[in-house]
C-alpha atoms as a PDB file:
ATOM      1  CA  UNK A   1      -6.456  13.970 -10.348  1.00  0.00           C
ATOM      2  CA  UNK A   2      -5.871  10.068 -11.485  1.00  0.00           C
ATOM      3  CA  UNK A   3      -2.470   8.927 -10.413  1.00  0.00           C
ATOM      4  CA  UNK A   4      -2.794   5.087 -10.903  1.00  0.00           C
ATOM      5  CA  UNK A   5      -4.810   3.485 -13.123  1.00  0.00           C
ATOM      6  CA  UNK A   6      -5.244  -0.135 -14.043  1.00  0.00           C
ATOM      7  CA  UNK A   7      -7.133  -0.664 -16.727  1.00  0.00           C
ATOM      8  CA  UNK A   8      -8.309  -4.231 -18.120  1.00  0.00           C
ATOM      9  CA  UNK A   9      -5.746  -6.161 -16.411  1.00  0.00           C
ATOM     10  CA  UNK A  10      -5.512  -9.858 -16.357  1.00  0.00           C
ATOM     11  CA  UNK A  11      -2.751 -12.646 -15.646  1.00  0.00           C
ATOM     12  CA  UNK A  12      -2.286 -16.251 -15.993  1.00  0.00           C
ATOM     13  CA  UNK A  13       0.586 -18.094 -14.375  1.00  0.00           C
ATOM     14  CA  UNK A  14       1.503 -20.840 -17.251  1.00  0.00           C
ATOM     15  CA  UNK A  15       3.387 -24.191 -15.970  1.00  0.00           C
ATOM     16  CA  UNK A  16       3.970 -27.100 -18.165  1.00  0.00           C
ATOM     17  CA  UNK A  17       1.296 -28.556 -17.382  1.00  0.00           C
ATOM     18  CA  UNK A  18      -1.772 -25.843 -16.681  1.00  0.00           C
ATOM     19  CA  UNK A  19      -2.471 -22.273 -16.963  1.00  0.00           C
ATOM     20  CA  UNK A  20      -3.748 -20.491 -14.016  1.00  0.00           C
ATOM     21  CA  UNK A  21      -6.225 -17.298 -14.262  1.00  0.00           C
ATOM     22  CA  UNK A  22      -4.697 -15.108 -11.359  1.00  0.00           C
ATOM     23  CA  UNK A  23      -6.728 -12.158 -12.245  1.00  0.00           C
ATOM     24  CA  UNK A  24      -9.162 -11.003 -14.611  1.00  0.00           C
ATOM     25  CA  UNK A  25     -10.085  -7.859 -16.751  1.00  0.00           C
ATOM     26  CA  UNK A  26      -9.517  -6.274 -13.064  1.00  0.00           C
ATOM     27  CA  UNK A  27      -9.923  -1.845 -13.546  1.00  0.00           C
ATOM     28  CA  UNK A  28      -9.214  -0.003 -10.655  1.00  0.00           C
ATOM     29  CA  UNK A  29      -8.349   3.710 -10.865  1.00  0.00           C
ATOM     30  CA  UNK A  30      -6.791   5.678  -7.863  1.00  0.00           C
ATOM     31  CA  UNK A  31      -7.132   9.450  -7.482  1.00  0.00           C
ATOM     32  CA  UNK A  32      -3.986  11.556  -6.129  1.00  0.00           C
ATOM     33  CA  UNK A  33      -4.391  10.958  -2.338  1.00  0.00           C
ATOM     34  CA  UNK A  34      -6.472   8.253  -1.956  1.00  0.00           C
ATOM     35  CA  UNK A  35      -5.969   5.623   0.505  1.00  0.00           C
ATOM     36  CA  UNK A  36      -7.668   2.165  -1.324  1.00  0.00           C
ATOM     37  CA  UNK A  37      -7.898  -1.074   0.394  1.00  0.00           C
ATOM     38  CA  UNK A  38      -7.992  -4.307  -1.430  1.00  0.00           C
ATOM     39  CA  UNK A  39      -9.634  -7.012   0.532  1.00  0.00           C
ATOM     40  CA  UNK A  40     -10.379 -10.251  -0.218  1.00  0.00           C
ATOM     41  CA  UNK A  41      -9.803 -14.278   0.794  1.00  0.00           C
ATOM     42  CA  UNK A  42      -6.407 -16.314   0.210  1.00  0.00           C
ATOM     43  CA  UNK A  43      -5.706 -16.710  -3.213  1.00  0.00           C
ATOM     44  CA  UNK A  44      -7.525 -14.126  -5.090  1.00  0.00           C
ATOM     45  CA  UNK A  45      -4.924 -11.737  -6.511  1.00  0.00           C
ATOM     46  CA  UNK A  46      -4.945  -9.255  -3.683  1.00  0.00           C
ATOM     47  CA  UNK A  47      -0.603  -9.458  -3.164  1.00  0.00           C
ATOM     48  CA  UNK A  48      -0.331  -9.784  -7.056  1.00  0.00           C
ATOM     49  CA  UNK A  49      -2.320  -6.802  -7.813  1.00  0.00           C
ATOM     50  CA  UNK A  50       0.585  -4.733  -5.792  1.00  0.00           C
ATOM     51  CA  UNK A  51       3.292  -6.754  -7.654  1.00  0.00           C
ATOM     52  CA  UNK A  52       1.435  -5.636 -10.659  1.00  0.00           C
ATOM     53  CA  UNK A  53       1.504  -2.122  -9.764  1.00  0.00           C
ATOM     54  CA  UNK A  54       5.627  -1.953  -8.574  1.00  0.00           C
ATOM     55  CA  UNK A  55       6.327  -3.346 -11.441  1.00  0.00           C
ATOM     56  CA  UNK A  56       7.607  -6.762 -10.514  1.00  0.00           C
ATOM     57  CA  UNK A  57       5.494  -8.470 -12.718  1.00  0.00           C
ATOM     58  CA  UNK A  58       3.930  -7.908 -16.201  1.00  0.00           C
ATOM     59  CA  UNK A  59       0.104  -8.801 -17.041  1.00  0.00           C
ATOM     60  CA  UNK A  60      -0.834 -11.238 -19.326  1.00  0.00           C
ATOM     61  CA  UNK A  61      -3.452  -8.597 -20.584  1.00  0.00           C
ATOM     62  CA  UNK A  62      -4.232  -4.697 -20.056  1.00  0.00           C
ATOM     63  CA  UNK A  63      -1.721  -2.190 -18.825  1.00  0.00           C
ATOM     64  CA  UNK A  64      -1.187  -0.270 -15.321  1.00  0.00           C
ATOM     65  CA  UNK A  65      -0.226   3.305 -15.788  1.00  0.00           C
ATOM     66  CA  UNK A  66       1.408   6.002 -13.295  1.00  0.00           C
ATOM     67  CA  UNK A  67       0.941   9.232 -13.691  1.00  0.00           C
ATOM     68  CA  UNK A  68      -0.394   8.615 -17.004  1.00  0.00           C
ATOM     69  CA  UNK A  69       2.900   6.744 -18.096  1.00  0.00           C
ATOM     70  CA  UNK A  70       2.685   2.616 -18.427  1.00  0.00           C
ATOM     71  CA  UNK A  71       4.274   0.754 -16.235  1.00  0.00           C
ATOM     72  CA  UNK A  72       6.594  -2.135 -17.786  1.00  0.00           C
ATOM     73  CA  UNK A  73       9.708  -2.340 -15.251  1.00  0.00           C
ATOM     74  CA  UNK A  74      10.239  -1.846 -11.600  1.00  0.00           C
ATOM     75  CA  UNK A  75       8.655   1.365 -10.372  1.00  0.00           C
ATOM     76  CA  UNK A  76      10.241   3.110  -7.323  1.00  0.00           C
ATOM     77  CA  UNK A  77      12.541   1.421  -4.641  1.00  0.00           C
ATOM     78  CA  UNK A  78      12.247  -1.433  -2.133  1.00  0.00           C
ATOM     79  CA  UNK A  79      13.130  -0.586   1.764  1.00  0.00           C
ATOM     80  CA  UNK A  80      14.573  -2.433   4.293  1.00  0.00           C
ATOM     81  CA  UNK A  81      15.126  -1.994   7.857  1.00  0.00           C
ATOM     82  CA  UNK A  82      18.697  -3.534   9.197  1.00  0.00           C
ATOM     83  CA  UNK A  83      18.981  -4.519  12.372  1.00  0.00           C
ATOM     84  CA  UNK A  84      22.588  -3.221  12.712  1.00  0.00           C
ATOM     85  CA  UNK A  85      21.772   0.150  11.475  1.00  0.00           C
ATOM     86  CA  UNK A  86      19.889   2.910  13.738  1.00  0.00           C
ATOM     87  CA  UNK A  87      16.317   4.379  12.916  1.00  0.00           C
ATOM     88  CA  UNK A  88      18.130   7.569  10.998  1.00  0.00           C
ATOM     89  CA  UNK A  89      20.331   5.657   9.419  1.00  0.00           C
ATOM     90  CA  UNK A  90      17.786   3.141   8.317  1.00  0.00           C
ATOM     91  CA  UNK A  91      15.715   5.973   7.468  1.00  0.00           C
ATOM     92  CA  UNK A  92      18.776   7.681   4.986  1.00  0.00           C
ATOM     93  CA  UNK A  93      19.234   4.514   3.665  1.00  0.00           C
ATOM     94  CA  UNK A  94      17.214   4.919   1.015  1.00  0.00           C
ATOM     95  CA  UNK A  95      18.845   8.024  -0.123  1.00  0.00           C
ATOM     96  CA  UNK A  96      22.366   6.348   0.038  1.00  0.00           C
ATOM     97  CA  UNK A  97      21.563   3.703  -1.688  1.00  0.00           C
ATOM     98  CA  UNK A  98      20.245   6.401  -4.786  1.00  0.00           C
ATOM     99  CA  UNK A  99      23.348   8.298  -4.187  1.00  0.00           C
ATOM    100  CA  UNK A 100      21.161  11.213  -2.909  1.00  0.00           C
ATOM    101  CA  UNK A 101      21.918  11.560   0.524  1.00  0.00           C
ATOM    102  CA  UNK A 102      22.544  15.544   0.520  1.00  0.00           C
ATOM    103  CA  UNK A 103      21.915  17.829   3.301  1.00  0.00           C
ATOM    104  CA  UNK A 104      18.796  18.493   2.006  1.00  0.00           C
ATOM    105  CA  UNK A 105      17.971  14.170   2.251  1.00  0.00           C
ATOM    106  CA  UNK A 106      19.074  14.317   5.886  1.00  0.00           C
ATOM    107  CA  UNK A 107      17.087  17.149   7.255  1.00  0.00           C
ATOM    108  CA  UNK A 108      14.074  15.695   5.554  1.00  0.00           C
ATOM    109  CA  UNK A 109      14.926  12.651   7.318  1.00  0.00           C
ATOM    110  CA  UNK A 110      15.477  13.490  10.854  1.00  0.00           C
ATOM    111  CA  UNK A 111      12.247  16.053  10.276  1.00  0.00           C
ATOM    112  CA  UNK A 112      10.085  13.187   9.891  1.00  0.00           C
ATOM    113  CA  UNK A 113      11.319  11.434  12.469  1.00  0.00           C
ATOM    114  CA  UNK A 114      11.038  14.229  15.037  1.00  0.00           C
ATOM    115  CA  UNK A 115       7.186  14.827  13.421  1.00  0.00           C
ATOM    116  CA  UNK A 116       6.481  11.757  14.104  1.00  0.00           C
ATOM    117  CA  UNK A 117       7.257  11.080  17.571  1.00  0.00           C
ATOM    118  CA  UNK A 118      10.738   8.806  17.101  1.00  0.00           C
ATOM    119  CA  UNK A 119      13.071  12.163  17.434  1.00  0.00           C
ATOM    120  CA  UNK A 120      14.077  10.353  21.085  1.00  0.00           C
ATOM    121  CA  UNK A 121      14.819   7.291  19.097  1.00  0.00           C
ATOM    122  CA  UNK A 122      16.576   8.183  15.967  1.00  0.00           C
ATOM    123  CA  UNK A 123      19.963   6.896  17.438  1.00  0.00           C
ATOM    124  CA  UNK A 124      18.114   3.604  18.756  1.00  0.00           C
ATOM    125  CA  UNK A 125      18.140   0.086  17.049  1.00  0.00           C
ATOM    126  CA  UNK A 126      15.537  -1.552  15.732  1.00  0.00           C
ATOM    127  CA  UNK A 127      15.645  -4.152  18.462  1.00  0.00           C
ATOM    128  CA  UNK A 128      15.410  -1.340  20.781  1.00  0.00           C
ATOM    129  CA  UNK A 129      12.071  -0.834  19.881  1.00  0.00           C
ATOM    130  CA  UNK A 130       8.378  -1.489  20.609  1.00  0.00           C
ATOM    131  CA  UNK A 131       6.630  -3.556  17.251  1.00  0.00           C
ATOM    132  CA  UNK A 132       3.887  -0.447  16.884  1.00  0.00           C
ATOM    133  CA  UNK A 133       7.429   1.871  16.624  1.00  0.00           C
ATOM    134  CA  UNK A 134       9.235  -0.584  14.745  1.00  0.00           C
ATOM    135  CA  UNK A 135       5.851  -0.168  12.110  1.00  0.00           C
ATOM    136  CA  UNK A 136       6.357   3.770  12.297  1.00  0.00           C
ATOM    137  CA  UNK A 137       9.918   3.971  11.451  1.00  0.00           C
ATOM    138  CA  UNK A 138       9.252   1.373   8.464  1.00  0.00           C
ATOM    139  CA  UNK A 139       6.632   3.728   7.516  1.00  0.00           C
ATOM    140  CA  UNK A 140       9.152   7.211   8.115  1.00  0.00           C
ATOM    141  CA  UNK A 141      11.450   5.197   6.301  1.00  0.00           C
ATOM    142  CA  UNK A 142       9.509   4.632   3.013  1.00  0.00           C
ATOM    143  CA  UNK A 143       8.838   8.413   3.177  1.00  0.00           C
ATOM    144  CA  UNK A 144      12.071   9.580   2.488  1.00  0.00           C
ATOM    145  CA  UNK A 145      12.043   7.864  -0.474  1.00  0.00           C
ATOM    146  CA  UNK A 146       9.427  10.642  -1.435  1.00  0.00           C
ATOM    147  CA  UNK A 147       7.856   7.772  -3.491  1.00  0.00           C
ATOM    148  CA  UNK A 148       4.238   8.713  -5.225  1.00  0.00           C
ATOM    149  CA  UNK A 149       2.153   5.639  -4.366  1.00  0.00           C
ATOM    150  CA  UNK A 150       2.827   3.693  -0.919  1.00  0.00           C
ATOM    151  CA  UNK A 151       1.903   0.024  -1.826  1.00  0.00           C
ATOM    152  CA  UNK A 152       1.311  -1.793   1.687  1.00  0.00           C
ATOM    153  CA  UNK A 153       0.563  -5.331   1.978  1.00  0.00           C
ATOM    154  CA  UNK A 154      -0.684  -6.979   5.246  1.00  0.00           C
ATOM    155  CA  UNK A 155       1.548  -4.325   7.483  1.00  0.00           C
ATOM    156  CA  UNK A 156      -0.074  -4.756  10.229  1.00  0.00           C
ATOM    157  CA  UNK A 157      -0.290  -8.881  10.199  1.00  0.00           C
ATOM    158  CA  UNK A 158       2.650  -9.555  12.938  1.00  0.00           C
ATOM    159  CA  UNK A 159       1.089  -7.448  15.850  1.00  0.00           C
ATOM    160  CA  UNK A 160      -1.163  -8.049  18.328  1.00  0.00           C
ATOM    161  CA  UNK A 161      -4.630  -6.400  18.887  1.00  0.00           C
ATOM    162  CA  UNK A 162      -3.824  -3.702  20.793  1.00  0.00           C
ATOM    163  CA  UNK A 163      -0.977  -2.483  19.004  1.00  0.00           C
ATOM    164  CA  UNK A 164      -2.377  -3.011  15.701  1.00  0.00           C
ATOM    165  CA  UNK A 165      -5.550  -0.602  16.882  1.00  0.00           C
ATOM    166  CA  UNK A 166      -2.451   1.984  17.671  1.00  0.00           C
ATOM    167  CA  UNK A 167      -0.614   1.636  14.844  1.00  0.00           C
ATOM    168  CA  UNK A 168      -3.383   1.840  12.531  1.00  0.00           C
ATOM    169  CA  UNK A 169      -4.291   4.845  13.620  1.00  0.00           C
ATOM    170  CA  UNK A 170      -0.771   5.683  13.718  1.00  0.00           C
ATOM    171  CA  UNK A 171      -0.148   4.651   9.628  1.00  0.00           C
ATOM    172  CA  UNK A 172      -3.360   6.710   9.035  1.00  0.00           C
ATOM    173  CA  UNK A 173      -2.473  10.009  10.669  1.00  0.00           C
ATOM    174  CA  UNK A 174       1.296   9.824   9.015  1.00  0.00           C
ATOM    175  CA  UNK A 175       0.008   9.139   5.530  1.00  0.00           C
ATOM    176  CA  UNK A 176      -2.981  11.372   5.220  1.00  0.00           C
ATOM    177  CA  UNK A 177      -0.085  14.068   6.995  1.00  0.00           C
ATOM    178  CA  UNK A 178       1.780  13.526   4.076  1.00  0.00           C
ATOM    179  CA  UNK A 179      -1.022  13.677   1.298  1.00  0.00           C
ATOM    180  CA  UNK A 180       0.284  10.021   0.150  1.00  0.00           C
ATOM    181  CA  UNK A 181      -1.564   7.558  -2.112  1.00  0.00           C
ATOM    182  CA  UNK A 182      -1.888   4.648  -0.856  1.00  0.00           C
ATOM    183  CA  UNK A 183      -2.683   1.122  -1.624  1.00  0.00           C
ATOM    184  CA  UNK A 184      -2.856  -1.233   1.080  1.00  0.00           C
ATOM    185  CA  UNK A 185      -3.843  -5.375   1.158  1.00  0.00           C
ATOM    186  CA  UNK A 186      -5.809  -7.008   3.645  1.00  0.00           C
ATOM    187  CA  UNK A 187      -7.789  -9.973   5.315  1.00  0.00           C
ATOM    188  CA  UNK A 188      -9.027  -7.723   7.934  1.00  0.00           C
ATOM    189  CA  UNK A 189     -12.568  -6.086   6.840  1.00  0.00           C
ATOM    190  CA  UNK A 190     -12.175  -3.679   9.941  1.00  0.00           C
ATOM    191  CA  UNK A 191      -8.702  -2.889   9.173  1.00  0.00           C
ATOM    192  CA  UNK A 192      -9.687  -1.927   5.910  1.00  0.00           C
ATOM    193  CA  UNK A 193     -12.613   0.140   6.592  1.00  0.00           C
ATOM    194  CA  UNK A 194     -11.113   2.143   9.007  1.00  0.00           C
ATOM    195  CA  UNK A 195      -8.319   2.899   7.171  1.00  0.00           C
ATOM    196  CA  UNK A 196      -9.743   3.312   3.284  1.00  0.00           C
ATOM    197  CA  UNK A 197     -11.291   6.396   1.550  1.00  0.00           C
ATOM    198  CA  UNK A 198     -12.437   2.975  -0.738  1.00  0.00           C
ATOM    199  CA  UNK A 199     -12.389  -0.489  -0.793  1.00  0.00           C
ATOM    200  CA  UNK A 200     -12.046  -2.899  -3.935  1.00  0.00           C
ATOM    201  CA  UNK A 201     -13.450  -6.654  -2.930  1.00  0.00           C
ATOM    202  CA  UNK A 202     -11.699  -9.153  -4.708  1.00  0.00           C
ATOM    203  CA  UNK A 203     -13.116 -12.571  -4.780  1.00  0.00           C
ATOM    204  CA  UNK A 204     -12.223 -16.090  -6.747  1.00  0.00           C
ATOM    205  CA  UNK A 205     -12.541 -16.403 -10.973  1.00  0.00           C
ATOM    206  CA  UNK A 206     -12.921 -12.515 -11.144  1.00  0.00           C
ATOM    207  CA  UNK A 207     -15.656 -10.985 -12.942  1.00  0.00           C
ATOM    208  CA  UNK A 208     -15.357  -6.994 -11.955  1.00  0.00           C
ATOM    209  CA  UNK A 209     -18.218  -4.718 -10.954  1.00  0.00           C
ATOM    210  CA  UNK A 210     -18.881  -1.395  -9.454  1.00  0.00           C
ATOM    211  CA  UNK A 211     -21.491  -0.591  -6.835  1.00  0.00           C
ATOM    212  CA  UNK A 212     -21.632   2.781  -5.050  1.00  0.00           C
ATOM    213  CA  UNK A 213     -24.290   3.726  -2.197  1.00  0.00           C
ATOM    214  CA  UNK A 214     -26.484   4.989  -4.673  1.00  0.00           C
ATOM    215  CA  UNK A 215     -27.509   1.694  -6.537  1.00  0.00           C
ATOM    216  CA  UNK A 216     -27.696   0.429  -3.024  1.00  0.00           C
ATOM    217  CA  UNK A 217     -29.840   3.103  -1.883  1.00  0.00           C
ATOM    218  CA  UNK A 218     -27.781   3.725   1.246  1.00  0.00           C
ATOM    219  CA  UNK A 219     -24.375   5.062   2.154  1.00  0.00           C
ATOM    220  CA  UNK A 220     -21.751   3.370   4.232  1.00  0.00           C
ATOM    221  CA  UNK A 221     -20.198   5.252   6.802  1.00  0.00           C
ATOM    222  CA  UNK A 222     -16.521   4.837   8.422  1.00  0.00           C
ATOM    223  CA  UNK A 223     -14.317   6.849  10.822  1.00  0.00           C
ATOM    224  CA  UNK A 224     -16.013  10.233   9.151  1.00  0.00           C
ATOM    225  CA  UNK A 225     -14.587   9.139   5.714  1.00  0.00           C
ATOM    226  CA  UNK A 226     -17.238   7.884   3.006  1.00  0.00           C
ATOM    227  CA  UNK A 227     -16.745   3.942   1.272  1.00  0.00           C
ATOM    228  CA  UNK A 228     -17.133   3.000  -1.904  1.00  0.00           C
ATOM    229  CA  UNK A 229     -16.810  -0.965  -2.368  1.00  0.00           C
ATOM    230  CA  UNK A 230     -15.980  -1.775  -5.700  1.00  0.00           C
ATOM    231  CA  UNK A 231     -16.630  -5.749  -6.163  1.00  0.00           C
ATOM    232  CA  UNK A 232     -14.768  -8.209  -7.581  1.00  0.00           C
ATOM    233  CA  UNK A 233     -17.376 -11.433  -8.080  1.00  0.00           C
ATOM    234  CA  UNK A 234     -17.507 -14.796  -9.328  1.00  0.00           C
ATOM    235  CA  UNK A 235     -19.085 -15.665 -12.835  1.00  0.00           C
ATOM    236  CA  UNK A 236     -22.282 -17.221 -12.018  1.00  0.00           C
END
């Protein structure tokens, strides 16, 4: 079933003195569950597309739906983590700031925390913890909100190689658990493909087209899960 769907999208940022294409006619749609990865260089749209999507900004052109309803203000709620606030209370503080922490709000909390491994931590500080934990309670965190679409851009940026292997893994595990969709940004190719069900490719002055295996006559093949790539190229 579609949950997201973008659907001739384009924007121009307009200064006094130019207009700059951002995106264009860009369609992307996202079935219930699906992890997508948007890759791409610097530049090309991939942190505006997620803007796009939360609502934070409008498009020039074309509309972004949820759930089959448009999108044309905020959609959702931002977290934060504060450093002078423990993981369960950083993890309820999504609910108190909604005015919905009930019982009900806290045992879903401290369940998540205990399901994914932090149950020894939840009275801990953020400072108290590893960066690969610190991820995973930012994650746990976003989960209470119950939100329908996790939008995560370049998560994974600040850690090192080894952690970031872990942690992947880690984000993957947790939001596959929870039968999330999920849109996530990237520079990292790897990252991407061993994370995604699908990846879009964006790339400078966008012109958008779809391949899948079969035009290709082969089938890409990552971590068990099957990619489609759908491209993003420049007007020639």
């Amino acid at each position: 079933m579609e949950i997201l769907k973008i659907e001739d999208v384009s924007l121009i940022y307009q200064t006094n003195e130019a207009e700059t294409e951002a995106l264009k006619d860009v369609n992307i749609s996202i079935e219930e569950g699906e992890f997508v990865a948007v890759i791409g260089p610097s530049g090309c749209g991939k942190t505006t597309v997620l803007s796009l999507i939360a609502g934070l900004m409008r498009p020039t052109r074309g509309a972004i739906y949820l759930d089959g309803k448009k999108i044309d203000k905020p959609v959702g709620d931002i977290g934060y983590m504060f450093s002078w606030r423990t993981i369960l209370s950083n993890t309820l503080l999504g609910p108190e700031l909604q005015g919905k922490k009930t019982p009900e709000a806290v045992a879903y909390a401290e369940e998540l925390i205990e399901k994914y491994g932090l149950g020894e931590f939840k009275k801990a500080y953020p400072r108290q913890l590893s960066g690969g934990m610190r991820q995973r309670a930012a994650l746990i965190r976003t989960l209470a909100y119950r939100p329908k679409i996790l939008l995560l851009d370049e998560p994974f940026s600040a850690l090192d190689y080894q952690t970031r292997l872990s942690v992947c893994d880690d984000v993957h595990r947790i939001i596959k658990s929870e039968k999330k969709t999920a849109v996530l940004v990237t520079h990292d190719i790897s990252e991407a493909i061993s994370l995604a069900d699908r990846i879009v490719v964006l790339s400078p002055r966008h012109r958008q087209k779809d391949i899948h295996p079969r035009h290709c006559g082969h089938t890409a093949q990552a971590a068990g899960r099957r990619i489609f790539f759908s491209v993003v190229r420049r007007d020639i």
